[in-house]
N, C-alpha and C. Protein backbone atom coordinates (compact mmCIF):
# COMPACT_ATOMS: atom_id res chain seq x y z
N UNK A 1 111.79 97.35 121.49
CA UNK A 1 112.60 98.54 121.72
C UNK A 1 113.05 99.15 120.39
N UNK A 2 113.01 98.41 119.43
CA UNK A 2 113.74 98.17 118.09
C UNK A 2 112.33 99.60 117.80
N UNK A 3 111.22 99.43 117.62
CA UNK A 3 110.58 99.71 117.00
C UNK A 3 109.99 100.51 117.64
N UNK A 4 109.76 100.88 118.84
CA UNK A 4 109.86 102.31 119.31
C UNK A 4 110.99 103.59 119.10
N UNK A 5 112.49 103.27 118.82
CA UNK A 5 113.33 103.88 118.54
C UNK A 5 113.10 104.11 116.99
N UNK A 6 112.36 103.34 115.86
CA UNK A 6 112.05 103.98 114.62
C UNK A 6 110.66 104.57 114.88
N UNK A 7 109.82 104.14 115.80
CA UNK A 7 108.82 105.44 115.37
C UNK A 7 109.05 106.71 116.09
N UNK A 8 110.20 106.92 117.24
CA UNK A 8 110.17 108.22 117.46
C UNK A 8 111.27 108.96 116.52
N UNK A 9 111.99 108.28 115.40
CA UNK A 9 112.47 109.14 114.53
C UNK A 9 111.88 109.01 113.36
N UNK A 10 110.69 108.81 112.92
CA UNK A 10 109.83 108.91 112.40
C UNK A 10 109.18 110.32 112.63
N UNK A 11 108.86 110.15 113.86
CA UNK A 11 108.03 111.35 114.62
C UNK A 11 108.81 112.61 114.63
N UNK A 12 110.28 112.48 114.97
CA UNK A 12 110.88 113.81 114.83
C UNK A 12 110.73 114.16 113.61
N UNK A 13 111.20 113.05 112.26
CA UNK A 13 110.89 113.23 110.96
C UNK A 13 110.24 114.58 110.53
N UNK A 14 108.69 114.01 110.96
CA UNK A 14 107.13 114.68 110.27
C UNK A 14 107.24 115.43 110.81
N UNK A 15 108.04 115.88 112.34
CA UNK A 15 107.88 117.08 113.12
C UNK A 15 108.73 118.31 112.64
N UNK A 16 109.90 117.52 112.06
CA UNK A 16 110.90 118.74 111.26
C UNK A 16 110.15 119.01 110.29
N UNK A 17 109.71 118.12 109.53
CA UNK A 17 109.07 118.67 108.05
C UNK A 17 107.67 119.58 108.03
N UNK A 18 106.82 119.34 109.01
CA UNK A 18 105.89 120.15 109.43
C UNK A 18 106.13 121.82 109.92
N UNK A 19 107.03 121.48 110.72
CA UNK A 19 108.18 122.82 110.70
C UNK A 19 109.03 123.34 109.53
N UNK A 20 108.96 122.91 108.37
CA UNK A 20 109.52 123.33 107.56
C UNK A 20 108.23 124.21 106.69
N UNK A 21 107.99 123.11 106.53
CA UNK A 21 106.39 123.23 105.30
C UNK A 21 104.91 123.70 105.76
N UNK A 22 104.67 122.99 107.00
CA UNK A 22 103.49 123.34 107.14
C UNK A 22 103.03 124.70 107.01
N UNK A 23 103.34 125.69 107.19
CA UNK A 23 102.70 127.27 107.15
C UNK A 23 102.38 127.59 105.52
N UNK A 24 103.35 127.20 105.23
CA UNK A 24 103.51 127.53 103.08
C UNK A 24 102.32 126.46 102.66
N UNK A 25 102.36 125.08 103.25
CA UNK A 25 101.44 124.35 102.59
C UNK A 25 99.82 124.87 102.81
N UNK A 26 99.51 125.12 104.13
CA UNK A 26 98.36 126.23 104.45
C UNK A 26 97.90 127.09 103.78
N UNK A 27 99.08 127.82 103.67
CA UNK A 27 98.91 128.87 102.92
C UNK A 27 98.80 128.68 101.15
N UNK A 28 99.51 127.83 100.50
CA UNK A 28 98.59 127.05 99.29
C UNK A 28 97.38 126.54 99.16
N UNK A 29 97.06 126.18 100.00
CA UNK A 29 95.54 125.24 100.25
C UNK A 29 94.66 126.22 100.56
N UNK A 30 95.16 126.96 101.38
CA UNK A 30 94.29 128.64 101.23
C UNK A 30 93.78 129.24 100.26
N UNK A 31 95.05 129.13 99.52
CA UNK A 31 94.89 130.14 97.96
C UNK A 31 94.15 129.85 96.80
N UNK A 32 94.30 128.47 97.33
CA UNK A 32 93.21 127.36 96.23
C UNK A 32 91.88 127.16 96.69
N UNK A 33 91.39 127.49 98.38
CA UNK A 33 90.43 127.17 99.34
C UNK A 33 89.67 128.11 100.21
N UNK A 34 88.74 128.76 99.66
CA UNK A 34 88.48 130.38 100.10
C UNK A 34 87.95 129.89 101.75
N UNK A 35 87.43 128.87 102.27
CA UNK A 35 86.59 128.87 103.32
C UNK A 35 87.90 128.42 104.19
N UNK A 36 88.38 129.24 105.02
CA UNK A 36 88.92 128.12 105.97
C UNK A 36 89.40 127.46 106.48
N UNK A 37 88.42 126.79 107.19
CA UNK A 37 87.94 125.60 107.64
C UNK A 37 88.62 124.60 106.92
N UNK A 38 87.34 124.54 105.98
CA UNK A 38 87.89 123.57 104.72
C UNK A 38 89.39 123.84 104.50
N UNK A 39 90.16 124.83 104.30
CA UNK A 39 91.16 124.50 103.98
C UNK A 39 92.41 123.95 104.76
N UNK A 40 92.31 124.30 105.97
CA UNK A 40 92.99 123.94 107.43
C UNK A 40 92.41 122.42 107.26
N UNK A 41 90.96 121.95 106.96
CA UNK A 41 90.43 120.67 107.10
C UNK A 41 91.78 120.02 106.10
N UNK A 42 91.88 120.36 104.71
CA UNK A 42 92.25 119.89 103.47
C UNK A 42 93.90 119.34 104.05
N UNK A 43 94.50 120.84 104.72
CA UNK A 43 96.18 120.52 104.90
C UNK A 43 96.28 119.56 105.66
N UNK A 44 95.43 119.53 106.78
CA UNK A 44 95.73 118.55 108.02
C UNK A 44 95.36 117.35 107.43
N UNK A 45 94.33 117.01 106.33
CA UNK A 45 94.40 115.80 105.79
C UNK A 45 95.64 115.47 105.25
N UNK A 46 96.96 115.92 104.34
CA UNK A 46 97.44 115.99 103.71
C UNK A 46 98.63 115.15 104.73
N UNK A 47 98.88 116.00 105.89
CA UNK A 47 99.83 115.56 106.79
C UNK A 47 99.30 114.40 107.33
N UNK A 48 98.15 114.07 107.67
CA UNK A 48 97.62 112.62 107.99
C UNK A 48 97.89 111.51 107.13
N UNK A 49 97.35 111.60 105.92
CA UNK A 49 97.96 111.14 104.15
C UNK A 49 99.44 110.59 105.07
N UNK A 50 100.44 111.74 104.96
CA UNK A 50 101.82 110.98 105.37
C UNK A 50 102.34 110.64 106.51
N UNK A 51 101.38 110.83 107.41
CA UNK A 51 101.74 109.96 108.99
C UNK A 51 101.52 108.80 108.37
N UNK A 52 100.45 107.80 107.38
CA UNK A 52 100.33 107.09 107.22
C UNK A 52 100.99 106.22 106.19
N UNK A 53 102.38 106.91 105.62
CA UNK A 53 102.88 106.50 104.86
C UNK A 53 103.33 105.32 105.23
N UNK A 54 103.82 103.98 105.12
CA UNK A 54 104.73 102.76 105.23
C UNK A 54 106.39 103.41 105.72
N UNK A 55 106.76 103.81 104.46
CA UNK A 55 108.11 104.00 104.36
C UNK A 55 108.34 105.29 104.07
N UNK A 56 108.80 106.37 104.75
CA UNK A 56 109.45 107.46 104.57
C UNK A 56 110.79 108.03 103.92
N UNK A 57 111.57 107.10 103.80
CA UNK A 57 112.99 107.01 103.15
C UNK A 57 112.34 106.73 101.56
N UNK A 58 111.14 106.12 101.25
CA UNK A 58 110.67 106.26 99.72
C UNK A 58 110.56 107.50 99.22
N UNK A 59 110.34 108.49 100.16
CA UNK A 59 109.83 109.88 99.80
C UNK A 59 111.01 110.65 99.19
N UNK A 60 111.78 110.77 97.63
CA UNK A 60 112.57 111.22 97.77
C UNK A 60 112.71 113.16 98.18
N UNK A 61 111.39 113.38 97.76
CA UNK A 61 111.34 114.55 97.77
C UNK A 61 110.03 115.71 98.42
N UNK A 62 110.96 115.41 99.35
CA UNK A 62 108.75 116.13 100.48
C UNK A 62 108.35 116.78 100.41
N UNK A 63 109.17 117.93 99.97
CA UNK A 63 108.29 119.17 98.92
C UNK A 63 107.47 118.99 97.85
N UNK A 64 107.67 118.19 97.33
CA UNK A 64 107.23 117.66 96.62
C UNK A 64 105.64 117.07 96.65
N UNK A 65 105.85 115.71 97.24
CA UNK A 65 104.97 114.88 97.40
C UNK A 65 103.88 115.82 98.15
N UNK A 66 104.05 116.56 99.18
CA UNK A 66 103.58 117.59 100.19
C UNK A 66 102.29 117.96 99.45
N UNK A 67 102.99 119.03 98.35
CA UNK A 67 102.23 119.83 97.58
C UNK A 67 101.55 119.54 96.51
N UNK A 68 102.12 117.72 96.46
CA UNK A 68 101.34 117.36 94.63
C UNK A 68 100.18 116.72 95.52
N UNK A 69 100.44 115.94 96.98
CA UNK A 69 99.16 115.92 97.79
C UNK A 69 98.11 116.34 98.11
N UNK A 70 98.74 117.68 98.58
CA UNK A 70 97.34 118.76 98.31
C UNK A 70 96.69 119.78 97.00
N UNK A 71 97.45 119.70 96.17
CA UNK A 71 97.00 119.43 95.00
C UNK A 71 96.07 118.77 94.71
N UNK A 72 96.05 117.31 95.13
CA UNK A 72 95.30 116.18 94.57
C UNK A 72 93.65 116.40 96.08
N UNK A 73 94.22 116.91 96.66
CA UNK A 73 93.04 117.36 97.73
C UNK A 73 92.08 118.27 97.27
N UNK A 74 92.85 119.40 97.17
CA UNK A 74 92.49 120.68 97.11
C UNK A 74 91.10 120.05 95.36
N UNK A 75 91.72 119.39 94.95
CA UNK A 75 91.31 118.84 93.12
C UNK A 75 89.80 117.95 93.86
N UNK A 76 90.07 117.26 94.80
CA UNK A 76 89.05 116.08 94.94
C UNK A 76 87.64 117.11 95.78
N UNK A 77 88.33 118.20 96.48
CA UNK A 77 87.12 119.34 97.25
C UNK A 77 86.39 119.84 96.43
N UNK A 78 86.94 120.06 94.61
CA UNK A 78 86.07 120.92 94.22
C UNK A 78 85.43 119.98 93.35
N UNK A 79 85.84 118.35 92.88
CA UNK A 79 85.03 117.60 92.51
C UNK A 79 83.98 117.47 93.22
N UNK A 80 83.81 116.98 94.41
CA UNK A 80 82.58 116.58 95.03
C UNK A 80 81.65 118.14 95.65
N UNK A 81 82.35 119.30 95.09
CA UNK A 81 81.54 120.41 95.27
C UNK A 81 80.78 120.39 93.79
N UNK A 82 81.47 120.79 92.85
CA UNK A 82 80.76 120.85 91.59
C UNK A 82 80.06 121.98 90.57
N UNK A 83 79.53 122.78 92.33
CA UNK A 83 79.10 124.13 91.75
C UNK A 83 79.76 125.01 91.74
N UNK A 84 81.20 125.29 91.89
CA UNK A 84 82.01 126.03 91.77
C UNK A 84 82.87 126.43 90.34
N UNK A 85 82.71 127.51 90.00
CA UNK A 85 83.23 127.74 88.51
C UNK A 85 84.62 127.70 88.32
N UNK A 86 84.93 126.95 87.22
CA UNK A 86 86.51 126.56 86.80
C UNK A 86 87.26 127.98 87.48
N UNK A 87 86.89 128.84 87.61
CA UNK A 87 87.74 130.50 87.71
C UNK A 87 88.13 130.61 88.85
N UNK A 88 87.46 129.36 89.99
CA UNK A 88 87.72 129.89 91.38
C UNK A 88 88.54 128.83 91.60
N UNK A 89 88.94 128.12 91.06
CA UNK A 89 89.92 127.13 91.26
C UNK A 89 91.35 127.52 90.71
N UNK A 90 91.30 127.66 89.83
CA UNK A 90 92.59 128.02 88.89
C UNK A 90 93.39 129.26 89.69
């Protein structure tokens, strides 16, 4: 019982913060992510990333972590692309 009562405030958690962030974070991953797909693919990874976090009370700052996440996404899409010129990233 213990541990159903922390994962549904867990769940409200990601649900407020998704409601906070999610549209802006989209819309970064957009700006960095001309197709999409791919970029809707990229955010929803990002929020998956922190469903899977352990501990949420580590996070001091979710704006944060959010955006240095997809950052580090948005960075790993155009590594394994390659043919894309430094200009369309930046």
């Amino acid at each position: 019982m213990e541990i159903e009562l922390a994962n549904q405030q867990r769940d409200i958690k990601i649900t407020e913060w998704f409601g906070q962030y999610g549209r802006r974070l989209l819309a970064f991953v957009r700006s960095k992510i001309q197709d999409i797909e791919v970029a809707e693919d990229t955010a929803q990874d990002v929020w998956l990333q922190l469903t899977r976090q352990q501990d949420l009370e580590e996070i001091e700052q979710i704006g944060n972590w959010l955006f240095t996440a997809a950052r580090n996404r948005v960075t790993d899409y155009y590594r394994k692309k390659k043919t894309v010129p430094f200009s369309q990233i930046a």
